[in-house]
N, C-alpha and C. Protein backbone atom coordinates (compact mmCIF):
# COMPACT_ATOMS: atom_id res chain seq x y z
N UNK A 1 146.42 102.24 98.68
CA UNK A 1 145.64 101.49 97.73
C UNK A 1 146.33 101.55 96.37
N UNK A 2 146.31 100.54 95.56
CA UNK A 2 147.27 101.01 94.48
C UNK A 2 145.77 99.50 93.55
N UNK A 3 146.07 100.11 92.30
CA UNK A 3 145.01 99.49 90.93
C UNK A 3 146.16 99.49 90.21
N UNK A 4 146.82 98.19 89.88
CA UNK A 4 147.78 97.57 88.89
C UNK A 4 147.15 97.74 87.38
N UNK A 5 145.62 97.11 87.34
CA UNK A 5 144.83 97.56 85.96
C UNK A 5 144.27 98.41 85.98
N UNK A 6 144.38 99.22 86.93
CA UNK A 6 143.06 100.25 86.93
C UNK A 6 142.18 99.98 87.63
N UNK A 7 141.41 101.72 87.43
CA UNK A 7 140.29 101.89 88.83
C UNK A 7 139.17 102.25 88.08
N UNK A 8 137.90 102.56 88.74
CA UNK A 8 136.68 103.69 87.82
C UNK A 8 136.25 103.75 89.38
N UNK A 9 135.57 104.84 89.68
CA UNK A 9 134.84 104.87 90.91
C UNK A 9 133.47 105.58 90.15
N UNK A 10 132.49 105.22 90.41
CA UNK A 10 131.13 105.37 89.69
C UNK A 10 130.21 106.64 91.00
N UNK A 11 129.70 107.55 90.43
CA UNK A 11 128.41 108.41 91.79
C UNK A 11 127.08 108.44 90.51
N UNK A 12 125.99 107.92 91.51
CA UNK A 12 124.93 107.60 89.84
C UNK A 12 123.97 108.76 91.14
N UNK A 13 123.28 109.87 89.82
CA UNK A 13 122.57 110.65 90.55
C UNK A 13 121.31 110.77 89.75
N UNK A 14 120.01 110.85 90.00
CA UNK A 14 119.08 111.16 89.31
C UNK A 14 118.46 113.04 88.98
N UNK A 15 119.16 113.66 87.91
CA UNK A 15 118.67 114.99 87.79
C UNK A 15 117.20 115.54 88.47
N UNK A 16 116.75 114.67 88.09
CA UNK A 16 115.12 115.22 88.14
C UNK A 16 115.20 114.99 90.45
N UNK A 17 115.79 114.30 90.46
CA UNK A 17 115.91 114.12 91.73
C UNK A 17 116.51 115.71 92.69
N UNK A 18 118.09 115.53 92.10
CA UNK A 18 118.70 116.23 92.75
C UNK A 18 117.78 118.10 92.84
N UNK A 19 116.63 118.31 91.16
CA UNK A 19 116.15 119.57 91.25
C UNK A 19 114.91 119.20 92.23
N UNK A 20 114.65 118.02 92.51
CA UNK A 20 113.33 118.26 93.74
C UNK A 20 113.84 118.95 94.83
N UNK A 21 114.99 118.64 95.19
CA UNK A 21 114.76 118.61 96.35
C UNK A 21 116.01 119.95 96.57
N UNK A 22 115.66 120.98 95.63
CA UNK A 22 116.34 122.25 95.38
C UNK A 22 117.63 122.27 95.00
N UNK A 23 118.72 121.32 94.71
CA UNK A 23 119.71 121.41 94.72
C UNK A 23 120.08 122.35 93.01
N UNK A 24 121.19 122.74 92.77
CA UNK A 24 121.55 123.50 91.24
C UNK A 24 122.60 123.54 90.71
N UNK A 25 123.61 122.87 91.47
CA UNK A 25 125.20 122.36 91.16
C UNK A 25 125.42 121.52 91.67
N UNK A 26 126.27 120.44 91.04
CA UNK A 26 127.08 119.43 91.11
C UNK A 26 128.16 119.48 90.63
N UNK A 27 129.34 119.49 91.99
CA UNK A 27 130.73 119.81 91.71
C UNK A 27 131.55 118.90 91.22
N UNK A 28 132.23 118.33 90.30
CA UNK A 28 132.87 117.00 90.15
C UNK A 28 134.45 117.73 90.55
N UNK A 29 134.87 116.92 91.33
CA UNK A 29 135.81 116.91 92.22
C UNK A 29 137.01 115.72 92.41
N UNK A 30 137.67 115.14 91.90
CA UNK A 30 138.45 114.68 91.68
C UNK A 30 140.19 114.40 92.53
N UNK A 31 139.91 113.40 93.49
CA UNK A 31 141.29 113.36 94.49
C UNK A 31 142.36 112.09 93.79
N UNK A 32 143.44 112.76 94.23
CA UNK A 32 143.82 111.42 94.01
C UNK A 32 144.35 111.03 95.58
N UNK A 33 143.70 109.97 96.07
CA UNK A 33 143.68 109.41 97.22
C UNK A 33 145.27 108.87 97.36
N UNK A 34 145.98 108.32 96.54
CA UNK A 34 147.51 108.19 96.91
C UNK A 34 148.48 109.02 96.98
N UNK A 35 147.95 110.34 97.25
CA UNK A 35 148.58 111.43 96.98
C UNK A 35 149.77 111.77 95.60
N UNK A 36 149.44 110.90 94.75
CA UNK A 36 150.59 111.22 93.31
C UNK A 36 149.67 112.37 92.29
N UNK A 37 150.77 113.33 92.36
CA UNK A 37 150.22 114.16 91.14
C UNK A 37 149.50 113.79 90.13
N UNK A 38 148.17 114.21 89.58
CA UNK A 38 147.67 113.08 88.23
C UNK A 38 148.61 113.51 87.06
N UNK A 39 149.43 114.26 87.27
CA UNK A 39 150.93 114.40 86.03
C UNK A 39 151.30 113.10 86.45
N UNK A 40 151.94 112.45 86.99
CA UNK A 40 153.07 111.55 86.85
C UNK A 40 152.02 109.77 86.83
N UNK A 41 150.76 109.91 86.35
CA UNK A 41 149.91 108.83 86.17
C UNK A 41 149.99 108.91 85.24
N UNK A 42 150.20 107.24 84.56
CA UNK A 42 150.38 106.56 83.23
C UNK A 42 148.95 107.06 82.60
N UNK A 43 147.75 106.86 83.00
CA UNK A 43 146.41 107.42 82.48
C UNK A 43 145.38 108.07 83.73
N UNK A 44 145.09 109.57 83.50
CA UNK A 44 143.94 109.16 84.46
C UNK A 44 142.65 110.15 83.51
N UNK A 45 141.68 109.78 83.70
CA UNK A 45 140.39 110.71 83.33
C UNK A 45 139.18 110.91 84.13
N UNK A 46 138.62 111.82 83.72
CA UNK A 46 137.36 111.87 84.71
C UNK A 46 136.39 112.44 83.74
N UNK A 47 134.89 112.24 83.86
CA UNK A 47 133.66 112.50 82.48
C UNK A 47 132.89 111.80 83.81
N UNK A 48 131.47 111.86 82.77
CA UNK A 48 130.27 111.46 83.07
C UNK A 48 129.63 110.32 81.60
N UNK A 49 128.71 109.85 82.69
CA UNK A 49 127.69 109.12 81.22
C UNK A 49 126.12 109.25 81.34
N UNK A 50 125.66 108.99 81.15
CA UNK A 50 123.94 108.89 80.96
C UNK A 50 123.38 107.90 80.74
N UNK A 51 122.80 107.37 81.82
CA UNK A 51 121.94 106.02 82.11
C UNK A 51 120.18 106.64 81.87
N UNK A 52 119.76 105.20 81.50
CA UNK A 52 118.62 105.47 81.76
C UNK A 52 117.63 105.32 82.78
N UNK A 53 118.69 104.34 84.10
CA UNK A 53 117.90 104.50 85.10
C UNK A 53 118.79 104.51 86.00
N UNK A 54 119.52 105.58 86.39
CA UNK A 54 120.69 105.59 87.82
C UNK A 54 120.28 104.52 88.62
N UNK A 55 121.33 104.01 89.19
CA UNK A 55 121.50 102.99 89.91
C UNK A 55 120.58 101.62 89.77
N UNK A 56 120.46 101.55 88.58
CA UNK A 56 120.33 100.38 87.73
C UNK A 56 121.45 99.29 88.16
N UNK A 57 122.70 99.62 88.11
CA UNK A 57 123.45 98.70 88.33
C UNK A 57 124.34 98.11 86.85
N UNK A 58 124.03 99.30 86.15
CA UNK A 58 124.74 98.94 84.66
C UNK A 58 126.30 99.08 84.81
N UNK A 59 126.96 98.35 84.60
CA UNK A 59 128.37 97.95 84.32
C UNK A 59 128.63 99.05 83.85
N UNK A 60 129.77 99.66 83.55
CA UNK A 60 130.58 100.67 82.71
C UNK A 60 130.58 100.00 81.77
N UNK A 61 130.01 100.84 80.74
CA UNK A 61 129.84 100.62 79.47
C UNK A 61 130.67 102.34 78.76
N UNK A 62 131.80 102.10 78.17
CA UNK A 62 132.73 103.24 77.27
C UNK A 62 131.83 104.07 76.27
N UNK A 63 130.60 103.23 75.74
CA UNK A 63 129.68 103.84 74.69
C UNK A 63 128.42 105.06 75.36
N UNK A 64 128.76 104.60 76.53
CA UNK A 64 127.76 105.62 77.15
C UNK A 64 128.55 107.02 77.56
N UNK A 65 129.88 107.19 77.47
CA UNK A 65 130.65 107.99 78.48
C UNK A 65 130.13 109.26 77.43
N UNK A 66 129.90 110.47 78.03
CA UNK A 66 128.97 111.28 76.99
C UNK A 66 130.63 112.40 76.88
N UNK A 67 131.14 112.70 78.13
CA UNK A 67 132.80 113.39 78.37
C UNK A 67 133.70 113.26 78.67
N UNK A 68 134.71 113.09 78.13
CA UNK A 68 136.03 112.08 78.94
C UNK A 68 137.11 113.25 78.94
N UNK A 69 137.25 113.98 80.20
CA UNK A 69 138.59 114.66 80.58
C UNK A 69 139.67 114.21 80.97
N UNK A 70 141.04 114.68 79.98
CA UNK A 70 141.94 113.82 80.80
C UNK A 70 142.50 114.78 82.00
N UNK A 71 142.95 114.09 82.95
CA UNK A 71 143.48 115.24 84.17
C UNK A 71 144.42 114.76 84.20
N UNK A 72 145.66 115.55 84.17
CA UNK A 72 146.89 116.25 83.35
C UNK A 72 147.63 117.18 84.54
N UNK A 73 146.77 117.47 85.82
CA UNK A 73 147.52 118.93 86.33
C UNK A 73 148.43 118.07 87.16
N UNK A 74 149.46 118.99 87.79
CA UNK A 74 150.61 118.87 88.84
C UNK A 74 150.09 118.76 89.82
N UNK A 75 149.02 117.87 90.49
CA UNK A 75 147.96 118.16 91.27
C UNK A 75 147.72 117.24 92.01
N UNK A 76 146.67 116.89 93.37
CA UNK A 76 146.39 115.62 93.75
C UNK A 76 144.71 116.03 93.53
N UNK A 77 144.39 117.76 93.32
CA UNK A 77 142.90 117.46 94.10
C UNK A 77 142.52 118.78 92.51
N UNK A 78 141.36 118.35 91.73
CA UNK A 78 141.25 118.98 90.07
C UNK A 78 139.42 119.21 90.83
N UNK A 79 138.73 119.99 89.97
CA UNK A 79 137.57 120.66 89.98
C UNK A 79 137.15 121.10 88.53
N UNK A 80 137.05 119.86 87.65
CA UNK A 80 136.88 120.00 86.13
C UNK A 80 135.90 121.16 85.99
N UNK A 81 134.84 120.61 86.50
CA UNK A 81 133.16 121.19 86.17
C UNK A 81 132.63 120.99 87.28
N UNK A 82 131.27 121.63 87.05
CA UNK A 82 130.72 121.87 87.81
C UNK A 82 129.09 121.91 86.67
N UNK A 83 128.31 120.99 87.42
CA UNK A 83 126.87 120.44 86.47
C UNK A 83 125.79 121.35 87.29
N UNK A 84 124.98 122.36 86.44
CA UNK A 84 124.39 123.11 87.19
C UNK A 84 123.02 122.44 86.47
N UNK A 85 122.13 121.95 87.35
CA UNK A 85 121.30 121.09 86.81
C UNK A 85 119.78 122.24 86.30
N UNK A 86 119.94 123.42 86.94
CA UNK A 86 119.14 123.94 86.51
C UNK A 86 119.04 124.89 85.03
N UNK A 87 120.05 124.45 84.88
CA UNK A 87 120.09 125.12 83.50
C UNK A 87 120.13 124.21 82.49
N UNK A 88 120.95 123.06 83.27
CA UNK A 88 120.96 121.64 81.76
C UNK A 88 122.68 122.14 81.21
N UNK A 89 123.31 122.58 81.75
CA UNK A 89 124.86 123.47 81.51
C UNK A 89 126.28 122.70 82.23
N UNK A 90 127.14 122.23 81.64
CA UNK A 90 128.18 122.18 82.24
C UNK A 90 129.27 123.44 82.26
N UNK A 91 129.40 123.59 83.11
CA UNK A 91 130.42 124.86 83.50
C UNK A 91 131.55 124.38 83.51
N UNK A 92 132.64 124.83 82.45
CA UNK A 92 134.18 124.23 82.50
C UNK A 92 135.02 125.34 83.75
N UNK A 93 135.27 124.28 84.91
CA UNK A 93 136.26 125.33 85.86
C UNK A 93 137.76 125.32 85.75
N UNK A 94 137.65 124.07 85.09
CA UNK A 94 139.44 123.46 85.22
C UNK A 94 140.49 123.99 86.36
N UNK A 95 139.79 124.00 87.36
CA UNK A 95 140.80 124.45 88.61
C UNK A 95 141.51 123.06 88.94
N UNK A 96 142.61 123.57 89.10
CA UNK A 96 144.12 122.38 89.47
C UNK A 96 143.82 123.32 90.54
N UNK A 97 144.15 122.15 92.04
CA UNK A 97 144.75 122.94 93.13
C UNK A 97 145.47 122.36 94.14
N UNK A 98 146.17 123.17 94.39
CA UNK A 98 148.02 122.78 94.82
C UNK A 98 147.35 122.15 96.38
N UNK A 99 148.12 121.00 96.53
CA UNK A 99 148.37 120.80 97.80
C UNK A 99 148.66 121.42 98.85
N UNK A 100 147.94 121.66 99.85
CA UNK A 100 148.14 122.58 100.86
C UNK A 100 147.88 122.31 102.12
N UNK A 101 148.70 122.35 104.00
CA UNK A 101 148.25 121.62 104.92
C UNK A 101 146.54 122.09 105.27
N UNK A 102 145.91 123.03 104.75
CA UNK A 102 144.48 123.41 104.84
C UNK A 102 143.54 122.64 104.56
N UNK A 103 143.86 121.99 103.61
CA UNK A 103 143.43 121.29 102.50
C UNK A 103 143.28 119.56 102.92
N UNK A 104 142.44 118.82 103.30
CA UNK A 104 142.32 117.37 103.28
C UNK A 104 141.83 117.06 102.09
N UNK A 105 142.59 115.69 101.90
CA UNK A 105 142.50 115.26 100.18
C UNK A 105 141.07 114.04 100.69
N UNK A 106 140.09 114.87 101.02
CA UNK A 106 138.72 114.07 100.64
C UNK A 106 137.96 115.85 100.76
N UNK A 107 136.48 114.89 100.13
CA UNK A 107 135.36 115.81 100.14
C UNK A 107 135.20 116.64 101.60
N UNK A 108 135.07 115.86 102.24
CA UNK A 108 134.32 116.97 103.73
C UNK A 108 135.56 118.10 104.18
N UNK A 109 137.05 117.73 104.17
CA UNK A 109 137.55 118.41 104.94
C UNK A 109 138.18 119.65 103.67
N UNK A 110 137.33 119.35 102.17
CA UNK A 110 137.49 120.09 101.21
C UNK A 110 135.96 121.28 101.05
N UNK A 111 135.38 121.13 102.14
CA UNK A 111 134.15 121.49 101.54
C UNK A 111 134.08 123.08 101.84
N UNK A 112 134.16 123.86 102.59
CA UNK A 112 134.41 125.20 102.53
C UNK A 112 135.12 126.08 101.43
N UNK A 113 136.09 125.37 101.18
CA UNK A 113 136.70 125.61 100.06
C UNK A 113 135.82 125.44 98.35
N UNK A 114 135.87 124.20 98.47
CA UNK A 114 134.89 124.11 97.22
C UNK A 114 133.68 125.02 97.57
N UNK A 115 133.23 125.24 98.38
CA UNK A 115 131.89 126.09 98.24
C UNK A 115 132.31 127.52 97.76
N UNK A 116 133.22 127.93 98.35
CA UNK A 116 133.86 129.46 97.85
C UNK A 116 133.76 129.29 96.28
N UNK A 117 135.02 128.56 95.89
CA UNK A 117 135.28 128.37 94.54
C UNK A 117 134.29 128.03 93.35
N UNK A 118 133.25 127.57 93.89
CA UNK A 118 132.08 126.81 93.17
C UNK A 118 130.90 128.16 93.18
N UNK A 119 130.89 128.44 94.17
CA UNK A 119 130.48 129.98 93.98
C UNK A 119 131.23 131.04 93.32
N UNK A 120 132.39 131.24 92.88
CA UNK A 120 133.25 132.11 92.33
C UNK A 120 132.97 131.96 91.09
N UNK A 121 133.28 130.17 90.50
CA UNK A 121 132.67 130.09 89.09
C UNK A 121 131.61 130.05 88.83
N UNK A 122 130.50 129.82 89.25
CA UNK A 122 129.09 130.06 89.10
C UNK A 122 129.00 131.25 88.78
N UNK A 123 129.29 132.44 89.47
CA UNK A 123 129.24 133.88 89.35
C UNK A 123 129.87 134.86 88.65
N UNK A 124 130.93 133.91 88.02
CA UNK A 124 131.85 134.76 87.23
C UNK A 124 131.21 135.41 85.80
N UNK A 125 131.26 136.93 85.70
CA UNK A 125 130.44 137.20 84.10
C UNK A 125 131.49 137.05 83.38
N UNK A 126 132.00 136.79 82.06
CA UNK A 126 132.74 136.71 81.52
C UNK A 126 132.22 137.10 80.02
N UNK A 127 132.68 137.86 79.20
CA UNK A 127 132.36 138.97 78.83
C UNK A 127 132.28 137.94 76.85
N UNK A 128 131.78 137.45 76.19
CA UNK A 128 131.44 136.62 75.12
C UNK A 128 132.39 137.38 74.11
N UNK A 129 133.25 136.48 73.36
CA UNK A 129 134.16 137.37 71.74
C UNK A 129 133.61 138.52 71.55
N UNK A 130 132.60 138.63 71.02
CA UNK A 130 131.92 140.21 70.61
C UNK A 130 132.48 141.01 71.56
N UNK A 131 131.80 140.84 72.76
CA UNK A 131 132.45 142.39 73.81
C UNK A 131 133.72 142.15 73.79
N UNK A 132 134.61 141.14 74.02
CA UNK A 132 136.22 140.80 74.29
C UNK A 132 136.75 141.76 72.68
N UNK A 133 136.55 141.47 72.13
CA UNK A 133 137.02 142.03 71.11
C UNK A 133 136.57 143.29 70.60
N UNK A 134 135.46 143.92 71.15
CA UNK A 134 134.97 145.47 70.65
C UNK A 134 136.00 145.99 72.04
N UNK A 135 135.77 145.26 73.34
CA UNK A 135 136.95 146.48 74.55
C UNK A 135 137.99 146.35 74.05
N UNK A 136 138.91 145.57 72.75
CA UNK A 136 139.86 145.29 73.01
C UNK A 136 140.12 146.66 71.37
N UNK A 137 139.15 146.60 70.46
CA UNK A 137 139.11 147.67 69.54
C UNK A 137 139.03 148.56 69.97
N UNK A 138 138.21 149.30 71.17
CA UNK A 138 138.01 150.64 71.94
C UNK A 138 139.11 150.93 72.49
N UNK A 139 140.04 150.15 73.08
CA UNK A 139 141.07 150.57 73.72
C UNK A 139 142.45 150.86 73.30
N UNK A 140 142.54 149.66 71.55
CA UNK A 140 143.39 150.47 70.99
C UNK A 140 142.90 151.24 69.48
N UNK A 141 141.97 151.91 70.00
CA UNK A 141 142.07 153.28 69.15
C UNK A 141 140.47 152.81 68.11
N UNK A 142 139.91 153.72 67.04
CA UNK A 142 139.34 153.57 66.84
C UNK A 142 138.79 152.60 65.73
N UNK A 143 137.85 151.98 65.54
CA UNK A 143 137.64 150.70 64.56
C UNK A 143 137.77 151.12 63.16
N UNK A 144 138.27 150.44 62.26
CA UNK A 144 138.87 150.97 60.87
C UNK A 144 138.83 150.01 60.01
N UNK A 145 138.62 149.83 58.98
CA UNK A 145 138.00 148.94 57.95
C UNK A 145 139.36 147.67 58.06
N UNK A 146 138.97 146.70 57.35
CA UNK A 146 139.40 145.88 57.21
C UNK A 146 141.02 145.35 56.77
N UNK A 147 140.96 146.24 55.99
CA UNK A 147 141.63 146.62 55.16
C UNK A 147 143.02 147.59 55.47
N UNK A 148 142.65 148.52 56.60
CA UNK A 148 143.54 149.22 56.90
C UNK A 148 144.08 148.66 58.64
N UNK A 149 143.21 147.87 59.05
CA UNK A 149 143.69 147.28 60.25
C UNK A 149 144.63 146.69 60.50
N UNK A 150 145.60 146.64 61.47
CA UNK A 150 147.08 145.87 62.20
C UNK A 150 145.91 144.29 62.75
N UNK A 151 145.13 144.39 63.32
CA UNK A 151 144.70 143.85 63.70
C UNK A 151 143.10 142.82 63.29
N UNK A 152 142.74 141.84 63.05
CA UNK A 152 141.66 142.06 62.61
C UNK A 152 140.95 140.34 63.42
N UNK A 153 139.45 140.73 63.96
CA UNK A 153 138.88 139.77 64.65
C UNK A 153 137.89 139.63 63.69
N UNK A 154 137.73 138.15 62.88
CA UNK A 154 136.60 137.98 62.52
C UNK A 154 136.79 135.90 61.99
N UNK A 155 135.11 135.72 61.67
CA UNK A 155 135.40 134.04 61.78
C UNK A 155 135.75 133.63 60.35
N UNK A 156 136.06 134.40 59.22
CA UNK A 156 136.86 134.43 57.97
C UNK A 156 137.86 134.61 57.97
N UNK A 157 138.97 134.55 58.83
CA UNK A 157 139.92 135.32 58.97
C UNK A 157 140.73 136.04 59.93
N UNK A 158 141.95 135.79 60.39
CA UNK A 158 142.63 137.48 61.28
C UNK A 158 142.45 136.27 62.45
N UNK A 159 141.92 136.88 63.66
CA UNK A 159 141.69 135.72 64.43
C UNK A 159 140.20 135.18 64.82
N UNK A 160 140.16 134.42 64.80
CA UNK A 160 138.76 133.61 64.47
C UNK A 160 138.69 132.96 65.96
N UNK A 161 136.98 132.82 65.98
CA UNK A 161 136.84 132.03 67.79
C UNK A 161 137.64 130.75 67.88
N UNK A 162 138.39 130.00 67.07
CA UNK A 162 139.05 128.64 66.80
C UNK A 162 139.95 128.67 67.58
N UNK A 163 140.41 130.22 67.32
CA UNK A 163 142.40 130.42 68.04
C UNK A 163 141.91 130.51 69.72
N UNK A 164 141.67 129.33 70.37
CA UNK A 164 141.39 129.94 71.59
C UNK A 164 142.94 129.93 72.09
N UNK A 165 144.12 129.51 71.76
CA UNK A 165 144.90 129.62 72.22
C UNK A 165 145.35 130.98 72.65
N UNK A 166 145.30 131.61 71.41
CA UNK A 166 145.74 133.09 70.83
C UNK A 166 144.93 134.11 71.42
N UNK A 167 143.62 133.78 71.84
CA UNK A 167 142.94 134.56 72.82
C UNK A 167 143.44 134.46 74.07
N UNK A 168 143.25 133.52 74.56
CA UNK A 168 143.60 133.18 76.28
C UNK A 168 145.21 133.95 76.93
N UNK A 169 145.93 133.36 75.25
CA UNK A 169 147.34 134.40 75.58
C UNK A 169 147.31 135.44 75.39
N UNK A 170 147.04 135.81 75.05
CA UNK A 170 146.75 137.90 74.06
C UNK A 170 145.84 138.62 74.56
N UNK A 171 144.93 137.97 74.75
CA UNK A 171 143.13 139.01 74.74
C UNK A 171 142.90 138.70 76.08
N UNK A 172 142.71 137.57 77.00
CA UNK A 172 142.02 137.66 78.34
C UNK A 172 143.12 138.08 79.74
């Protein structure tokens, strides 16, 4: 299949629906059915929007798109998020995952897998700046004014929650 102008593939779900009838995640899952890495695509993205009546039949409209991810990985098959409807929460997973003969590039013959993984991030505690940065003061040595610190975590200054770069490389 090949889209010379482009594609959109639309899934319209009703929240209040999906919590009747117990459900609490929604995995957005992302193939690319021609098997090309979404690296070597001129554009691709994936988001959501918010209708006011799913399957209304409203055209794509750009003003409604509430998140627009671009997907970027070396990849055919991405796992942005994951919409846990009972909380009202999008969970960022950003799992890229490598092509593999295990692996069928659709939903069903992906689904064991995503259930692991979708359970992994659901469950993961992950420990908020405050604790990341008091284990990371406890471990090298004891906390010391401002002033006399090599190091210093705060949102005036030193490294601030902004640098997520500088965390992700350094601190996690």
């Amino acid at each position: 299949m090949t889209a010379p102008e482009g594609a959109c593939e639309f899934i319209d779900f009703e929240l209040a629906s999906v919590r009747q009838y117990g459900g609490r995640y929604i995995v957005m899952m992302v193939n690319s059915f021609t098997e090309q890495p979404f690296v070597t695509l001129p554009e691709c993205y994936a988001g959501w929007m918010l209708r006011q009546h799913p399957g209304s039949g409203e055209v794509f409209e750009p003003r409604t798109v509430q998140q627009k991810l671009d997907v970027t990985a070396d990849t055919q098959i991405c796992l942005p998020v994951i919409l846990d409807v009972a909380a009202n929460q999008v969970i960022w997973t950003d799992l890229a995952l490598r092509r593999d003969p295990t692996w069928a590039n659709n939903v069903e013959g992906n689904q064991q897998g995503v259930l692991l993984m979708g359970q992994a991030m659901t469950s993961l505690v992950q420990p908020n700046l405050y604790e990341l940065f008091t284990l990371h003061a406890a471990a090298r040595g004891t906390s010391t004014t401002r002033e006399r610190a090599d190091l210093v975590f705060a949102p005036d200054g030193g490294i601030t929650p902004f640098d997520s770069a500088v965390i992700r490389a350094e601190f996690l």
